[in-house]
PDB file of N, CA and C in Angstrom:
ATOM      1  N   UNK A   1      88.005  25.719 103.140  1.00  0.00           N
ATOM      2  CA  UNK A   1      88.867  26.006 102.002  1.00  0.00           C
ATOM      3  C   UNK A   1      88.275  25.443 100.711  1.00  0.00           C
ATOM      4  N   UNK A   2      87.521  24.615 100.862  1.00  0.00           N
ATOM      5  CA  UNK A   2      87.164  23.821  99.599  1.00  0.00           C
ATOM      6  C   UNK A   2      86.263  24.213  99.216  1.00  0.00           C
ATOM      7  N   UNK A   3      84.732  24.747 100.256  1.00  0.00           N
ATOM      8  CA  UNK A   3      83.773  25.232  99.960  1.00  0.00           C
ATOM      9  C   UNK A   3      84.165  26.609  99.232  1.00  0.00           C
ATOM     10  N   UNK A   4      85.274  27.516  99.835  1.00  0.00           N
ATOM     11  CA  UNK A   4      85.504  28.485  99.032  1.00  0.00           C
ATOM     12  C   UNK A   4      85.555  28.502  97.811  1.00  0.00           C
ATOM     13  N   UNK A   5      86.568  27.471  96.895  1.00  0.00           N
ATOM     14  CA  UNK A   5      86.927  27.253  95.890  1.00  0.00           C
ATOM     15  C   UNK A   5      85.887  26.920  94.682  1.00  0.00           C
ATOM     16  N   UNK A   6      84.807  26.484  95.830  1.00  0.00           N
ATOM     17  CA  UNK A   6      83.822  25.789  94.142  1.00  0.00           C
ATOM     18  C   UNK A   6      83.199  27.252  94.144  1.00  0.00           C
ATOM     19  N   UNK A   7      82.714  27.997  95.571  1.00  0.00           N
ATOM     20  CA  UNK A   7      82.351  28.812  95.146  1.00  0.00           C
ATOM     21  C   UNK A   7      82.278  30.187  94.267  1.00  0.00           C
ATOM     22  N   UNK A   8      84.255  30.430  94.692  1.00  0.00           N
ATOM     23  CA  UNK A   8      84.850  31.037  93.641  1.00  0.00           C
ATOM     24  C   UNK A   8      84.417  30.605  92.002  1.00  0.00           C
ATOM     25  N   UNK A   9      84.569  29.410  91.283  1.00  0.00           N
ATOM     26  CA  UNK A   9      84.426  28.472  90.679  1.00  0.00           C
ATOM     27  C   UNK A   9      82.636  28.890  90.036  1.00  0.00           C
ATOM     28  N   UNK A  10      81.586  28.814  91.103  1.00  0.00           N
ATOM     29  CA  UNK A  10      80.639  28.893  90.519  1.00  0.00           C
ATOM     30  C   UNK A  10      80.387  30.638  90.002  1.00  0.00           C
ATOM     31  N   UNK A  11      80.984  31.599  91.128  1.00  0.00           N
ATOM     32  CA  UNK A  11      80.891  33.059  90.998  1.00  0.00           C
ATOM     33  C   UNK A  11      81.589  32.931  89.091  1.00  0.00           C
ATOM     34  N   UNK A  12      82.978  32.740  89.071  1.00  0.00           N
ATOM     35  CA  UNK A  12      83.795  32.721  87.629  1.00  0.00           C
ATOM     36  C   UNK A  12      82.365  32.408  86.512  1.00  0.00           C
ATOM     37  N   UNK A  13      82.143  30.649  86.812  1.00  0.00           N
ATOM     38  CA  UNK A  13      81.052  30.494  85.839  1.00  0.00           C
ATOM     39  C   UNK A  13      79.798  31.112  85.321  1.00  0.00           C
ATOM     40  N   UNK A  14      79.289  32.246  86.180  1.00  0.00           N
ATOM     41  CA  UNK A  14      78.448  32.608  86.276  1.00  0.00           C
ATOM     42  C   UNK A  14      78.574  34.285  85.534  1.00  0.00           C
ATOM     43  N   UNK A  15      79.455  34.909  86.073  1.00  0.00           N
ATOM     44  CA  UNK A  15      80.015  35.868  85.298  1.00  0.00           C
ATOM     45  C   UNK A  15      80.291  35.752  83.980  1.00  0.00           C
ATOM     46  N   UNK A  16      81.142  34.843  83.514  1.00  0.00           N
ATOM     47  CA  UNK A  16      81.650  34.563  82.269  1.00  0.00           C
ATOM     48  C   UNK A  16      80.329  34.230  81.267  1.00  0.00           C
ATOM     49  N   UNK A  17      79.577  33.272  81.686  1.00  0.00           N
ATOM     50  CA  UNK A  17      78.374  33.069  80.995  1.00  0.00           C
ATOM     51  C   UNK A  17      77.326  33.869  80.841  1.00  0.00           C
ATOM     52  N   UNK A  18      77.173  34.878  81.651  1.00  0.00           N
ATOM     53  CA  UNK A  18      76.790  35.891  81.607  1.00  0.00           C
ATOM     54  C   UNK A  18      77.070  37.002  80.470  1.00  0.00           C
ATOM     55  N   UNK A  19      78.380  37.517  80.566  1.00  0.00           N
ATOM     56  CA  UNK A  19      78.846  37.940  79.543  1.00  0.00           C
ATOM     57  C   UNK A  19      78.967  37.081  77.958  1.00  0.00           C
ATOM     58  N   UNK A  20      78.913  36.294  78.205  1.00  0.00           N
ATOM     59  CA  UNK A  20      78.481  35.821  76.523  1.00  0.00           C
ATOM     60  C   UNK A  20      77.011  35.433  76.374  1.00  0.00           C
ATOM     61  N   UNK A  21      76.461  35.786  77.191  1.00  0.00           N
ATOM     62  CA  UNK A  21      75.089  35.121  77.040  1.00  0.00           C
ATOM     63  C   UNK A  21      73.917  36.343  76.550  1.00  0.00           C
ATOM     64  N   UNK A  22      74.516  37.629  77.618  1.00  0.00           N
ATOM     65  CA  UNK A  22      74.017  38.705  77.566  1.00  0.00           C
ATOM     66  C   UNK A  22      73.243  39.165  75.725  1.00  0.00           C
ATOM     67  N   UNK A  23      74.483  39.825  75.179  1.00  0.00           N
ATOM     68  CA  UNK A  23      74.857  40.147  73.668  1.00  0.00           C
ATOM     69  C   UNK A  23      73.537  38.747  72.969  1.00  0.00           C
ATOM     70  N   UNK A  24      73.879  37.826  72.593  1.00  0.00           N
ATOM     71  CA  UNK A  24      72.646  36.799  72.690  1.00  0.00           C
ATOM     72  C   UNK A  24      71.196  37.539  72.783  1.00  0.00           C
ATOM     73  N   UNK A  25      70.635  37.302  73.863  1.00  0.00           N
ATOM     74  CA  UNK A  25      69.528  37.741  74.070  1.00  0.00           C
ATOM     75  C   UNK A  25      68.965  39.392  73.706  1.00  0.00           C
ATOM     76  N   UNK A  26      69.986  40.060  74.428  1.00  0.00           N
ATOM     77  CA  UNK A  26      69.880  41.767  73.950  1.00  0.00           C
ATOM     78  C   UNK A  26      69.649  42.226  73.157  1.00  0.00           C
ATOM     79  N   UNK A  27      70.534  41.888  71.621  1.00  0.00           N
ATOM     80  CA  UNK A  27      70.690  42.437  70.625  1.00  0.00           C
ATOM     81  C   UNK A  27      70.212  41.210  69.645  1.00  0.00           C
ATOM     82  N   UNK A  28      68.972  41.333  69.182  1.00  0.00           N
ATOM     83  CA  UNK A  28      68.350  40.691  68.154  1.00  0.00           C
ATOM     84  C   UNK A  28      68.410  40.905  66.783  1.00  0.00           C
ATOM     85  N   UNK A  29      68.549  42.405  66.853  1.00  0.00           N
ATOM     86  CA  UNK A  29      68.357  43.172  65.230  1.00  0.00           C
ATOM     87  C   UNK A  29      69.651  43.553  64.876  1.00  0.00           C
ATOM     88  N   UNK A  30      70.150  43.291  63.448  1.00  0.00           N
ATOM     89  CA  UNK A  30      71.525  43.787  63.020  1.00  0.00           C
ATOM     90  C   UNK A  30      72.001  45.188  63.507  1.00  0.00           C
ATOM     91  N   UNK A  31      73.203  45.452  64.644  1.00  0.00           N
ATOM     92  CA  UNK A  31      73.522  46.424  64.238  1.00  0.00           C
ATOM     93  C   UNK A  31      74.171  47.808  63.364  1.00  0.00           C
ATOM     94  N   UNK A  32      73.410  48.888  63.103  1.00  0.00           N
ATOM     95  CA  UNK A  32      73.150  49.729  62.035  1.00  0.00           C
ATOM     96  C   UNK A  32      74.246  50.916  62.453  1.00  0.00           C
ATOM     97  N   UNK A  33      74.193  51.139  63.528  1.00  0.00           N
ATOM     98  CA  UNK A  33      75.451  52.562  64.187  1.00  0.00           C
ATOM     99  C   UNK A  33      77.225  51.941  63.716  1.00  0.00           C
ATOM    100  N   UNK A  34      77.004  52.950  62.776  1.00  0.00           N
ATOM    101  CA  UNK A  34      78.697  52.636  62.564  1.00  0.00           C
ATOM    102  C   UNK A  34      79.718  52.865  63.204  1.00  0.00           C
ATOM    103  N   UNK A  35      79.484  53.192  64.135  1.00  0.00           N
ATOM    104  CA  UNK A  35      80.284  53.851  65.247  1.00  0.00           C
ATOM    105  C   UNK A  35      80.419  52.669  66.435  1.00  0.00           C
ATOM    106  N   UNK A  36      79.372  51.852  66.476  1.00  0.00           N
ATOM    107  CA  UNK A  36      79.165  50.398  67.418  1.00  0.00           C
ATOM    108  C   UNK A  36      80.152  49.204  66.207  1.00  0.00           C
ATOM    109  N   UNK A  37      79.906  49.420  65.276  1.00  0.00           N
ATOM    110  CA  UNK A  37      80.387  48.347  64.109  1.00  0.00           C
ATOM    111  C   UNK A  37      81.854  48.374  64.528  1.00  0.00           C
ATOM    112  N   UNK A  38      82.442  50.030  64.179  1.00  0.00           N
ATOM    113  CA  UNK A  38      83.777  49.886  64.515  1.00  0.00           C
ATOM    114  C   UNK A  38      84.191  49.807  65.409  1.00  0.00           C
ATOM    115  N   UNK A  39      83.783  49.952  66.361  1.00  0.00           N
ATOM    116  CA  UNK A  39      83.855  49.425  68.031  1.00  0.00           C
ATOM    117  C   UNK A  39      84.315  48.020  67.654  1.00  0.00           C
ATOM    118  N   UNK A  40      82.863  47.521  67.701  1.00  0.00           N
ATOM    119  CA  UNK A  40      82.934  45.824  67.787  1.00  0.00           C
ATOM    120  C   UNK A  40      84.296  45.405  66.633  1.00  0.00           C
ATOM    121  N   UNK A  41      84.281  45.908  65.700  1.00  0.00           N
ATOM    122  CA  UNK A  41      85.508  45.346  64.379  1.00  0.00           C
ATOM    123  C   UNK A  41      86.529  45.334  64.818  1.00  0.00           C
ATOM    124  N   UNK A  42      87.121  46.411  65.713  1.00  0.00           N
ATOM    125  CA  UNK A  42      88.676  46.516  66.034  1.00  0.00           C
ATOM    126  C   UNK A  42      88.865  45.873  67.302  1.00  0.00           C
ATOM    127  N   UNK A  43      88.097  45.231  68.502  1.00  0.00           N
ATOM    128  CA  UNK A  43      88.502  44.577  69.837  1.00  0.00           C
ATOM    129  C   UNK A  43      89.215  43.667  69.529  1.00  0.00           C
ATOM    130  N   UNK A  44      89.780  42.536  68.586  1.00  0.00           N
ATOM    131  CA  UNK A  44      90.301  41.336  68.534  1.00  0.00           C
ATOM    132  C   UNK A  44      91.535  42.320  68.130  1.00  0.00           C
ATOM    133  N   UNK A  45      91.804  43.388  67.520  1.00  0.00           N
ATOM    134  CA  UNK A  45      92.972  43.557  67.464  1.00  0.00           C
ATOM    135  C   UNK A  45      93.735  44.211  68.588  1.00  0.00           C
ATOM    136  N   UNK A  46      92.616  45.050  68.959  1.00  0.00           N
ATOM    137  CA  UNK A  46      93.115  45.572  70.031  1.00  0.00           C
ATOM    138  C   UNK A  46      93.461  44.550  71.530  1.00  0.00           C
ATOM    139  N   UNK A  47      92.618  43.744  71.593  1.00  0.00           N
ATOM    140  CA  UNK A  47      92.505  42.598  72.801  1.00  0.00           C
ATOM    141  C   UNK A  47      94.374  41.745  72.550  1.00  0.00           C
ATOM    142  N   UNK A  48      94.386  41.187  70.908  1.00  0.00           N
ATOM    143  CA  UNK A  48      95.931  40.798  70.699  1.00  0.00           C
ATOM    144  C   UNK A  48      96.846  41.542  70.561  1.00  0.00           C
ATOM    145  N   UNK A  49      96.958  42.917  70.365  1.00  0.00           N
ATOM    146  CA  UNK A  49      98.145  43.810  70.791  1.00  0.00           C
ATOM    147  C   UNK A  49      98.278  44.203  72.332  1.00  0.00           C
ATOM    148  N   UNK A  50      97.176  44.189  72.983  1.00  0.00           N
ATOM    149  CA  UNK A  50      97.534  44.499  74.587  1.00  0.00           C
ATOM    150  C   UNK A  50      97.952  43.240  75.393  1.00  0.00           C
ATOM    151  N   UNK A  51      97.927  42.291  74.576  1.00  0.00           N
ATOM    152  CA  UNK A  51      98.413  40.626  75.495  1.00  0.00           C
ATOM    153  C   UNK A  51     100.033  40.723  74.809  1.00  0.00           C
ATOM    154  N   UNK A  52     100.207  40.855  73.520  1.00  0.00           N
ATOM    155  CA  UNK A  52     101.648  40.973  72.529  1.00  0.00           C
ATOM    156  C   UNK A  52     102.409  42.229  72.859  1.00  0.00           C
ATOM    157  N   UNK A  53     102.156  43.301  72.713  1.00  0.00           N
ATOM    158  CA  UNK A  53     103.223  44.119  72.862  1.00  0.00           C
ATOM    159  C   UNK A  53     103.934  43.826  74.082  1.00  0.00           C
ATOM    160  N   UNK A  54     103.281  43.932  75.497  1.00  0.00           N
ATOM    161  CA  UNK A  54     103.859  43.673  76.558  1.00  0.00           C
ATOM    162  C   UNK A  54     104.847  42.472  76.683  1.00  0.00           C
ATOM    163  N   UNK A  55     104.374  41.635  75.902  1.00  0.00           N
ATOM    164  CA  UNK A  55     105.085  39.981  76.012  1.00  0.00           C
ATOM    165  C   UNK A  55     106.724  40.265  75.054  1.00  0.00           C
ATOM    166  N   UNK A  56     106.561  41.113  74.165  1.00  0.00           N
ATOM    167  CA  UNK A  56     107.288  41.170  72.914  1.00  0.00           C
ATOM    168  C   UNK A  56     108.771  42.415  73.869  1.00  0.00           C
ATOM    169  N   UNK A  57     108.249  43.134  74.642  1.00  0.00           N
ATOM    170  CA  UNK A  57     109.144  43.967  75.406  1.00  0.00           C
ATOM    171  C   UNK A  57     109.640  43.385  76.364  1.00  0.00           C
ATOM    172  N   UNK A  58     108.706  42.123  76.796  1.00  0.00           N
ATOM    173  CA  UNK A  58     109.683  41.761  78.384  1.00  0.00           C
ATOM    174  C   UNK A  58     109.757  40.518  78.339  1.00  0.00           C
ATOM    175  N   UNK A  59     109.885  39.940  76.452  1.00  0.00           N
ATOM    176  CA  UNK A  59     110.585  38.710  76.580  1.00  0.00           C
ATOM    177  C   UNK A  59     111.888  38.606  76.214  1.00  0.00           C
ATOM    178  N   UNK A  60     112.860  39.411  76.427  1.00  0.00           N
ATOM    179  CA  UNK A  60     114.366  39.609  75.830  1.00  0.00           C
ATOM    180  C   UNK A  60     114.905  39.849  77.058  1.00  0.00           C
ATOM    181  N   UNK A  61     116.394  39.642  77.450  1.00  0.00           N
ATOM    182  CA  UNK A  61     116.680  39.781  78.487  1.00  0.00           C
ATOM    183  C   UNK A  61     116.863  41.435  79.019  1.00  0.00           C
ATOM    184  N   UNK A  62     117.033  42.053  78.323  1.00  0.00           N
ATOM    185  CA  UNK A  62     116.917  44.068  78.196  1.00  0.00           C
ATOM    186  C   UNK A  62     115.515  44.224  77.581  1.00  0.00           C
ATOM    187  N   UNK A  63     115.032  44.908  78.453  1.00  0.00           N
ATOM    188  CA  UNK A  63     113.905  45.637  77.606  1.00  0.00           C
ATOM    189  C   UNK A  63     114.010  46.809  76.641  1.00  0.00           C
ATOM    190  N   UNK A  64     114.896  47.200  76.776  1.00  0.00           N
ATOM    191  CA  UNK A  64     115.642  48.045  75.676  1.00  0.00           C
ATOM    192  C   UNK A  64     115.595  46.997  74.104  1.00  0.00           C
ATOM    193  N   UNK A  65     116.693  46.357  74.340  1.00  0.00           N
ATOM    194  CA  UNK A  65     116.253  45.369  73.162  1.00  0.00           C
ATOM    195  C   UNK A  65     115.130  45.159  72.539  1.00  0.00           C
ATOM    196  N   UNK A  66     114.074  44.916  73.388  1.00  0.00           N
ATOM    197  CA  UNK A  66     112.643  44.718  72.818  1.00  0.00           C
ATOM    198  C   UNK A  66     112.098  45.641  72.041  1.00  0.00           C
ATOM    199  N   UNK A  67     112.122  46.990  72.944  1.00  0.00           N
ATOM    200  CA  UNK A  67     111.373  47.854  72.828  1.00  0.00           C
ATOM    201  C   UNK A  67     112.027  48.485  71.218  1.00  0.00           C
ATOM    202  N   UNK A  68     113.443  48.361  70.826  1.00  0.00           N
ATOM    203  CA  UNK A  68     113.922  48.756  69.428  1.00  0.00           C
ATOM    204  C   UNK A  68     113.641  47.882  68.411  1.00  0.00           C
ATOM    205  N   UNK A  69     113.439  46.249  68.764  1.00  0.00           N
ATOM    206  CA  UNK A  69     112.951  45.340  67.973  1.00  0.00           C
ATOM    207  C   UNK A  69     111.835  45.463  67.590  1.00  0.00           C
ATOM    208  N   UNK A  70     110.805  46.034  68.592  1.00  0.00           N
ATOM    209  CA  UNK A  70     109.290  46.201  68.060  1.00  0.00           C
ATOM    210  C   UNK A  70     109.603  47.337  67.373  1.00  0.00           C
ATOM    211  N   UNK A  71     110.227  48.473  67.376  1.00  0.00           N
ATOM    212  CA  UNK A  71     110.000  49.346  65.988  1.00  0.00           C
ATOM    213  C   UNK A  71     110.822  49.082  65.155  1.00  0.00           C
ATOM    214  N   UNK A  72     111.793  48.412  65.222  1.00  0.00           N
ATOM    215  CA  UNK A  72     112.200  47.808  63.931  1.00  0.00           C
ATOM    216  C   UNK A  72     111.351  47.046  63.196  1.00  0.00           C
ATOM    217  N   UNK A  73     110.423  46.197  64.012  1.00  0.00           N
ATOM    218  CA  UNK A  73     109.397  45.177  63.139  1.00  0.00           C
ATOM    219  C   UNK A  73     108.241  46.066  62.604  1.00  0.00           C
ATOM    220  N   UNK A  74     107.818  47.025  63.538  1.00  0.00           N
ATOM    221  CA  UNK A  74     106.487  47.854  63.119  1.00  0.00           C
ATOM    222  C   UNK A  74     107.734  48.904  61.374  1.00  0.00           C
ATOM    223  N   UNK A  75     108.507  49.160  61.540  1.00  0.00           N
ATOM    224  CA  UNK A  75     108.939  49.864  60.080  1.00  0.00           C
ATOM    225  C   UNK A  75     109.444  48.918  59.799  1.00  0.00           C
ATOM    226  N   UNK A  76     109.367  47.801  59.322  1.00  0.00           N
ATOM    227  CA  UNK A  76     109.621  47.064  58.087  1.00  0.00           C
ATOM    228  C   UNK A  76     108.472  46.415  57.968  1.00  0.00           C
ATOM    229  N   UNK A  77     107.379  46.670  58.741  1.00  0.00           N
ATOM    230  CA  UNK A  77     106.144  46.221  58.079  1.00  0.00           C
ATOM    231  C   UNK A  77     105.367  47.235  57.589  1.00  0.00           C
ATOM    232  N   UNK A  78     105.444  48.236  57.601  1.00  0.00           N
ATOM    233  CA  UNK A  78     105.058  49.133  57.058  1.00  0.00           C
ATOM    234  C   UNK A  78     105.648  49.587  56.076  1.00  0.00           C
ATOM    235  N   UNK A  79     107.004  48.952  55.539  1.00  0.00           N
ATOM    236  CA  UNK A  79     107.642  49.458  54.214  1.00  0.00           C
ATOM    237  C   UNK A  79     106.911  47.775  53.650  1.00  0.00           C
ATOM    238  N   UNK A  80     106.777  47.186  53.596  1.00  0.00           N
ATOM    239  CA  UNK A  80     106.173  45.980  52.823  1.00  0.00           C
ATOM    240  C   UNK A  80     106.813  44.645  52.916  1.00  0.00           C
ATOM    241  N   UNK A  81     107.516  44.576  54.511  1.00  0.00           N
ATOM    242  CA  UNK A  81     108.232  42.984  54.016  1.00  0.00           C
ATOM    243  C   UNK A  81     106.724  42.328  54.393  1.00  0.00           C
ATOM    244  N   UNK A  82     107.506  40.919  54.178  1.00  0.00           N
ATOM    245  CA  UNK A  82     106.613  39.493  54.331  1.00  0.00           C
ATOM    246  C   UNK A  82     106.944  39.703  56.314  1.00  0.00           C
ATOM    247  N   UNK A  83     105.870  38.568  56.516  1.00  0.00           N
ATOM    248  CA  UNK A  83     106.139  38.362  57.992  1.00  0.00           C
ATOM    249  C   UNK A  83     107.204  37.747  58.168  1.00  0.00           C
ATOM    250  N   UNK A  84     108.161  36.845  57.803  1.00  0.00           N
ATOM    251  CA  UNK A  84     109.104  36.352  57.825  1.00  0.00           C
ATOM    252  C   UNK A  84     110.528  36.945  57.531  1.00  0.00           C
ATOM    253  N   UNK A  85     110.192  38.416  57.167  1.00  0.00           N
ATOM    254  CA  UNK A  85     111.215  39.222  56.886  1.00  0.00           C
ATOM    255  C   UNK A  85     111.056  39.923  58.151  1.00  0.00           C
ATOM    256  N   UNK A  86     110.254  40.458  58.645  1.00  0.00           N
ATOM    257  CA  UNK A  86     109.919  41.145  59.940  1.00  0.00           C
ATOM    258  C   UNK A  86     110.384  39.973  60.497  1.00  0.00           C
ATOM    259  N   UNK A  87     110.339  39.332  61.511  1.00  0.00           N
ATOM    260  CA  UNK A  87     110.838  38.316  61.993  1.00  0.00           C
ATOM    261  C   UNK A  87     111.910  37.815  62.227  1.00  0.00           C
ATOM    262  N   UNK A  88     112.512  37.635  61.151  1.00  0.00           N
ATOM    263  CA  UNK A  88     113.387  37.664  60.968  1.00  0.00           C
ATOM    264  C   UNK A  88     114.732  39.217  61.394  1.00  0.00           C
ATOM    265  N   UNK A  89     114.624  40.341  60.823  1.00  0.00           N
ATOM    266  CA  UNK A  89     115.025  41.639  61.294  1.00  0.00           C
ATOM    267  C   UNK A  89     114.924  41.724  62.562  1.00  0.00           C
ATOM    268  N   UNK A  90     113.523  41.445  63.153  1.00  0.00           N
ATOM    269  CA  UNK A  90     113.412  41.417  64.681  1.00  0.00           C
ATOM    270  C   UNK A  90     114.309  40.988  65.553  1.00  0.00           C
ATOM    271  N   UNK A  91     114.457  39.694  64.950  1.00  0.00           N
ATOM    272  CA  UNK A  91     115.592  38.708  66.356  1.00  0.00           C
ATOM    273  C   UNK A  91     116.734  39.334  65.612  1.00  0.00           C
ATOM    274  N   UNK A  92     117.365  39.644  64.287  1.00  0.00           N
ATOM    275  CA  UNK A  92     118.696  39.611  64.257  1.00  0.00           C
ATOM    276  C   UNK A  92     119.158  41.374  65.460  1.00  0.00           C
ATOM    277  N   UNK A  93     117.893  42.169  65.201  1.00  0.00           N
ATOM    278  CA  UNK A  93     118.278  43.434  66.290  1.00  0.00           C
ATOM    279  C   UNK A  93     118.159  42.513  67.745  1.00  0.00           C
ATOM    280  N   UNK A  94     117.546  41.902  68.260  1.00  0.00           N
ATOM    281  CA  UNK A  94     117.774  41.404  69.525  1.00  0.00           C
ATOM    282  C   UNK A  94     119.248  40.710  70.339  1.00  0.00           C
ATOM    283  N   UNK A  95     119.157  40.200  68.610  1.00  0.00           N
ATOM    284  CA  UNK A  95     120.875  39.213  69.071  1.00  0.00           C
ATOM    285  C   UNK A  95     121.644  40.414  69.191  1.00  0.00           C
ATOM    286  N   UNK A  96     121.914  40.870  68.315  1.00  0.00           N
ATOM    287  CA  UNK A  96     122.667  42.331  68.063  1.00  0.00           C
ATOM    288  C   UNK A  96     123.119  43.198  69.369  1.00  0.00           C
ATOM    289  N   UNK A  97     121.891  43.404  69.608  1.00  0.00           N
ATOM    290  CA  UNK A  97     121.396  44.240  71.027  1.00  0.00           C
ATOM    291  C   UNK A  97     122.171  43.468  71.905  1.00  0.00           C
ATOM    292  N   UNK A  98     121.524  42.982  72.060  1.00  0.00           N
ATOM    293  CA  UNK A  98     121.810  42.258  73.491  1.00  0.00           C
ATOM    294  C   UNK A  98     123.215  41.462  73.938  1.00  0.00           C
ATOM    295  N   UNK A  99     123.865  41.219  72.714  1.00  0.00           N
ATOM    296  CA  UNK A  99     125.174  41.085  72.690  1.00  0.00           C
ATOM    297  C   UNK A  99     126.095  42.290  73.202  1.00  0.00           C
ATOM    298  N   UNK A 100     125.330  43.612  72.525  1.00  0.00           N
ATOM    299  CA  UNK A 100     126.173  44.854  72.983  1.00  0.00           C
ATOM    300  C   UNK A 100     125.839  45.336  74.528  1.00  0.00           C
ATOM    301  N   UNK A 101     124.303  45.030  74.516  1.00  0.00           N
ATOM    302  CA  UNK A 101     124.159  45.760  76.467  1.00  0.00           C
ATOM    303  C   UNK A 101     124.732  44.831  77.401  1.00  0.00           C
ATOM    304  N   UNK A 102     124.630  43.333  76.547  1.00  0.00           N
ATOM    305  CA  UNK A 102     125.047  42.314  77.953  1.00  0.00           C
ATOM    306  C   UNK A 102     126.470  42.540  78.288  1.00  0.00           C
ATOM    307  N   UNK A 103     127.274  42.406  77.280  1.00  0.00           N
ATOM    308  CA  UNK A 103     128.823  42.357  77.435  1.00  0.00           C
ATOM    309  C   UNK A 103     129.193  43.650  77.434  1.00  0.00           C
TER     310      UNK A 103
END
């Protein structure tokens, strides 16, 4: 059982370092394909909306709730509030909500 574990352990380390190590060595010269640029530009957003949306729908006790809170927050950020106005709007539809599906 134990021998398994480091070995799991060394397989993880080895992979992971791999993948950051790779990019490193490979790619020496700036890349020029704008099509790779915007690739590479948009993963951090895309990487934090696929960990957030899911979390943001199935952290309310109805997922219903969630799922109207996130477009309530996505259109009032797109009409121009502050984040704290989104945020704010967000939870008051949750309380809202969820007062009406629970009871």
């Amino acid at each position: 059982m134990i021998r398994s574990n480091w070995l799991y352990i060394a397989v993880m380390f080895a992979v992971s370092y791999t993948i950051r190590i790779l990019p490193l060595t490979l790619i020496r010269k700036p890349i020029k394909n704008r099509f790779i640029q915007s690739f590479l530009y948009y993963v951090p957003y895309v990487t934090l909306a696929v960990m957030t949306f899911p979390a943001i729908v199935n952290a309310t006790q109805s997922p219903a709730a969630g799922a109207v809170a996130l477009v309530v927050g996505i259109a009032a950020a797109w009409f121009g509030a502050s984040l704290f106005q989104v945020s704010v709007a967000c939870c008051a539809v949750v309380f809202v909500l969820e007062l009406l599906l629970v009871h």
